[in-house]
Protein backbone atom coordinates (compact mmCIF):
# COMPACT_ATOMS: atom_id res chain seq x y z
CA UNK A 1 115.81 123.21 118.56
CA UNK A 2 112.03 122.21 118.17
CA UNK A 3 112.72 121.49 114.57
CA UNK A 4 115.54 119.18 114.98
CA UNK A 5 113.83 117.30 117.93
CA UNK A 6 110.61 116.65 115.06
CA UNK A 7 113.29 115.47 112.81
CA UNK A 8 114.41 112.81 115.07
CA UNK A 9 111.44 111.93 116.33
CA UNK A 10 110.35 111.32 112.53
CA UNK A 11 113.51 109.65 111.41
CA UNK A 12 112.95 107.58 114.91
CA UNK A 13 109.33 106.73 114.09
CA UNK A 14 110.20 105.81 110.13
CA UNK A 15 112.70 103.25 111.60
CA UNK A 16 110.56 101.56 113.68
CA UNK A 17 108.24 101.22 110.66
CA UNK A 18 111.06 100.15 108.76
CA UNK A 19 111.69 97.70 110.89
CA UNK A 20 108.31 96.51 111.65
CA UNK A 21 107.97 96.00 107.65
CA UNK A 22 111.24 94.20 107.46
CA UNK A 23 110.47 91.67 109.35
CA UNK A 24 107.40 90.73 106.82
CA UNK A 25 107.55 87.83 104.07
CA UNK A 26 107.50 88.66 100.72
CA UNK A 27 104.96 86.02 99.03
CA UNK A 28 105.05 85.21 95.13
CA UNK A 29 101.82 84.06 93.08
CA UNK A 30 101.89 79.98 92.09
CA UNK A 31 100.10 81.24 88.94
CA UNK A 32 98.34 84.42 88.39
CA UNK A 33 95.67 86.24 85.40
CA UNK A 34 94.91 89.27 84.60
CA UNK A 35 92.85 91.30 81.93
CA UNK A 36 89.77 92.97 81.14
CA UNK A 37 86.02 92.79 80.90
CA UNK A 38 84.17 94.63 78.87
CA UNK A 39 80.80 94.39 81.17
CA UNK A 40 81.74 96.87 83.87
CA UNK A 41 78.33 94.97 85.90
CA UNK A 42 80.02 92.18 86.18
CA UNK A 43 83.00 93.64 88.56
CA UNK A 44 80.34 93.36 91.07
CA UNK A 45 80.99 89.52 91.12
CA UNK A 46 84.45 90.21 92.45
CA UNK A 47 84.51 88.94 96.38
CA UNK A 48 83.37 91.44 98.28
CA UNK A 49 86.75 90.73 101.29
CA UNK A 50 89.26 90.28 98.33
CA UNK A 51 89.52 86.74 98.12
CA UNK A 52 88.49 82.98 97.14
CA UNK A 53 88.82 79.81 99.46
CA UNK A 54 86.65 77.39 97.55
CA UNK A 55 86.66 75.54 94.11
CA UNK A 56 82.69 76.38 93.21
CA UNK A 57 83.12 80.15 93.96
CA UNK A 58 86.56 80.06 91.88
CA UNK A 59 84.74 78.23 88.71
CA UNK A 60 81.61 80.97 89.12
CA UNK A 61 84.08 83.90 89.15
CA UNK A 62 86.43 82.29 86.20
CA UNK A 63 83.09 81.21 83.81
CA UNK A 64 81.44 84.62 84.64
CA UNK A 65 84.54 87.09 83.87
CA UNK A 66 85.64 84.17 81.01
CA UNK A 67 89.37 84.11 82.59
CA UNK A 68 90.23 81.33 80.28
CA UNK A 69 88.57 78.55 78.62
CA UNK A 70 89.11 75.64 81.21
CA UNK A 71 89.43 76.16 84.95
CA UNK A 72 92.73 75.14 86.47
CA UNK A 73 93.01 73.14 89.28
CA UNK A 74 93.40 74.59 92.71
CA UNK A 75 94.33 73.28 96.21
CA UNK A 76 92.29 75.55 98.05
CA UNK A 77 93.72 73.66 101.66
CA UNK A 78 97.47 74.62 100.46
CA UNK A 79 96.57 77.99 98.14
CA UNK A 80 93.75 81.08 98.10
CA UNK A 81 93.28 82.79 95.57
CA UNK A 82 92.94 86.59 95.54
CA UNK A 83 90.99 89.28 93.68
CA UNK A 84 91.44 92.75 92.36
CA UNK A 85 89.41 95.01 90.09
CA UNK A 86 89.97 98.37 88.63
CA UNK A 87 88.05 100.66 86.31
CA UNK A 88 91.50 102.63 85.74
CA UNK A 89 92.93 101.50 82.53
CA UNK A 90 95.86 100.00 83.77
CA UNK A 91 96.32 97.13 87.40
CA UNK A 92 99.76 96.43 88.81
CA UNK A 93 99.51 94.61 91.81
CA UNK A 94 102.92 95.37 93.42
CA UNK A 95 103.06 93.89 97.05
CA UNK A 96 102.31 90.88 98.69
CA UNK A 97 103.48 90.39 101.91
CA UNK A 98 103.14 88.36 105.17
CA UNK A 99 103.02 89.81 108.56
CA UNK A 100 104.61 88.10 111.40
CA UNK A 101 101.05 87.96 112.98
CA UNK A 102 99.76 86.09 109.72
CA UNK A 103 98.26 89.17 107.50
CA UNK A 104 98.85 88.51 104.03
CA UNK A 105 99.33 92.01 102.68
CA UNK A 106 98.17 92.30 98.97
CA UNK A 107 98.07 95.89 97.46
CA UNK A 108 97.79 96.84 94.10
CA UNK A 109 98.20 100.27 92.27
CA UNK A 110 95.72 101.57 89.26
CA UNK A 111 95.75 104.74 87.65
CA UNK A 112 93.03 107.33 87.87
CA UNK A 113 91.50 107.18 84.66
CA UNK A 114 88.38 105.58 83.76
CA UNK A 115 88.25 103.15 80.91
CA UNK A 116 85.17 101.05 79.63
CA UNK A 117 84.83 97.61 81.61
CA UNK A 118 87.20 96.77 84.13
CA UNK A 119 90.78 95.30 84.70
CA UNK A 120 91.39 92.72 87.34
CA UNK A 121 93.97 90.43 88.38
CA UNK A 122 93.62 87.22 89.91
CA UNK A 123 96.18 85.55 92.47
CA UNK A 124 96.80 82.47 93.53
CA UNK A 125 98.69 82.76 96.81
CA UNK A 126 100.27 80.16 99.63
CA UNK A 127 98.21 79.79 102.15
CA UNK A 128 100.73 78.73 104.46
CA UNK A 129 100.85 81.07 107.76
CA UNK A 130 97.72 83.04 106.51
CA UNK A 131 95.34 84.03 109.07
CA UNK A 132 93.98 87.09 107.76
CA UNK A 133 94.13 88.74 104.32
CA UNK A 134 94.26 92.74 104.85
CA UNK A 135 92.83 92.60 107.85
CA UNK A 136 89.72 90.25 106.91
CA UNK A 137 89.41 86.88 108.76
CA UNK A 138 90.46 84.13 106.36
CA UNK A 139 87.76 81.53 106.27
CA UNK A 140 87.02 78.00 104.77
């Protein structure tokens, strides 16, 4: 009897996270990069709360890593861009989601193995609705 009543309680508590989840937006990227740099030092330059909300720190961040050769235009009153870094050999960045309280939930998946440099994988996201970004105040 005390197993069944754990059962429910657990099948209980997985709906109401099912439910809680459901009611989140699923957000796509407006453009996105990704790749590798061979000068693992340099991940350091990655935002320390996950994300970009200004043209100059954008250009440092796309000149230092050498995304590309020119830097594309962003709106950063309409768009944000966010950042992920890896030293596992391979970056997916599978979710991003917004919470009916504003979070814009952004988590990626790496594997466990180290390879030289570092992967990352750069987002540019609607910033319509978003207050936070995991958790972290979203600022101008």
């Amino acid at each position: 009897m005390t197993h069944r009543k754990a059962v429910l309680a657990l099948l209980v508590l997985l709906g109401v996270v099912a439910a809680t989840h459901a009611e989140d937006k699923q957000i796509k990227a407006t453009q996105d990069w990704k790749g590798t740099v061979a000068d693992e030092t340099l991940q350091k330059k990655a935002p320390a709360n996950g994300f970009i909300t200004d043209a100059q720190t954008f250009k440092q961040l796309w000149e230092d890593w050498k995304i590309g050769d020119k830097v594309p235009e962003i709106d950063f009153k309409k768009e944000v861009v966010v950042v992920e870094t890896t030293r596992g050999s391979i970056l997916q960045v599978g979710s991003m989601k917004l919470t009916d309280k504003g979070d814009l939930r952004v988590g990626g998946i790496a594997t466990q193995d180290l390879a030289p440099g570092f992967r990352y994988a750069v987002l540019v996201l609607p910033r319509e609705g978003v207050k936070t970004i995991n958790g972290k105040e979203l600022k101008d």
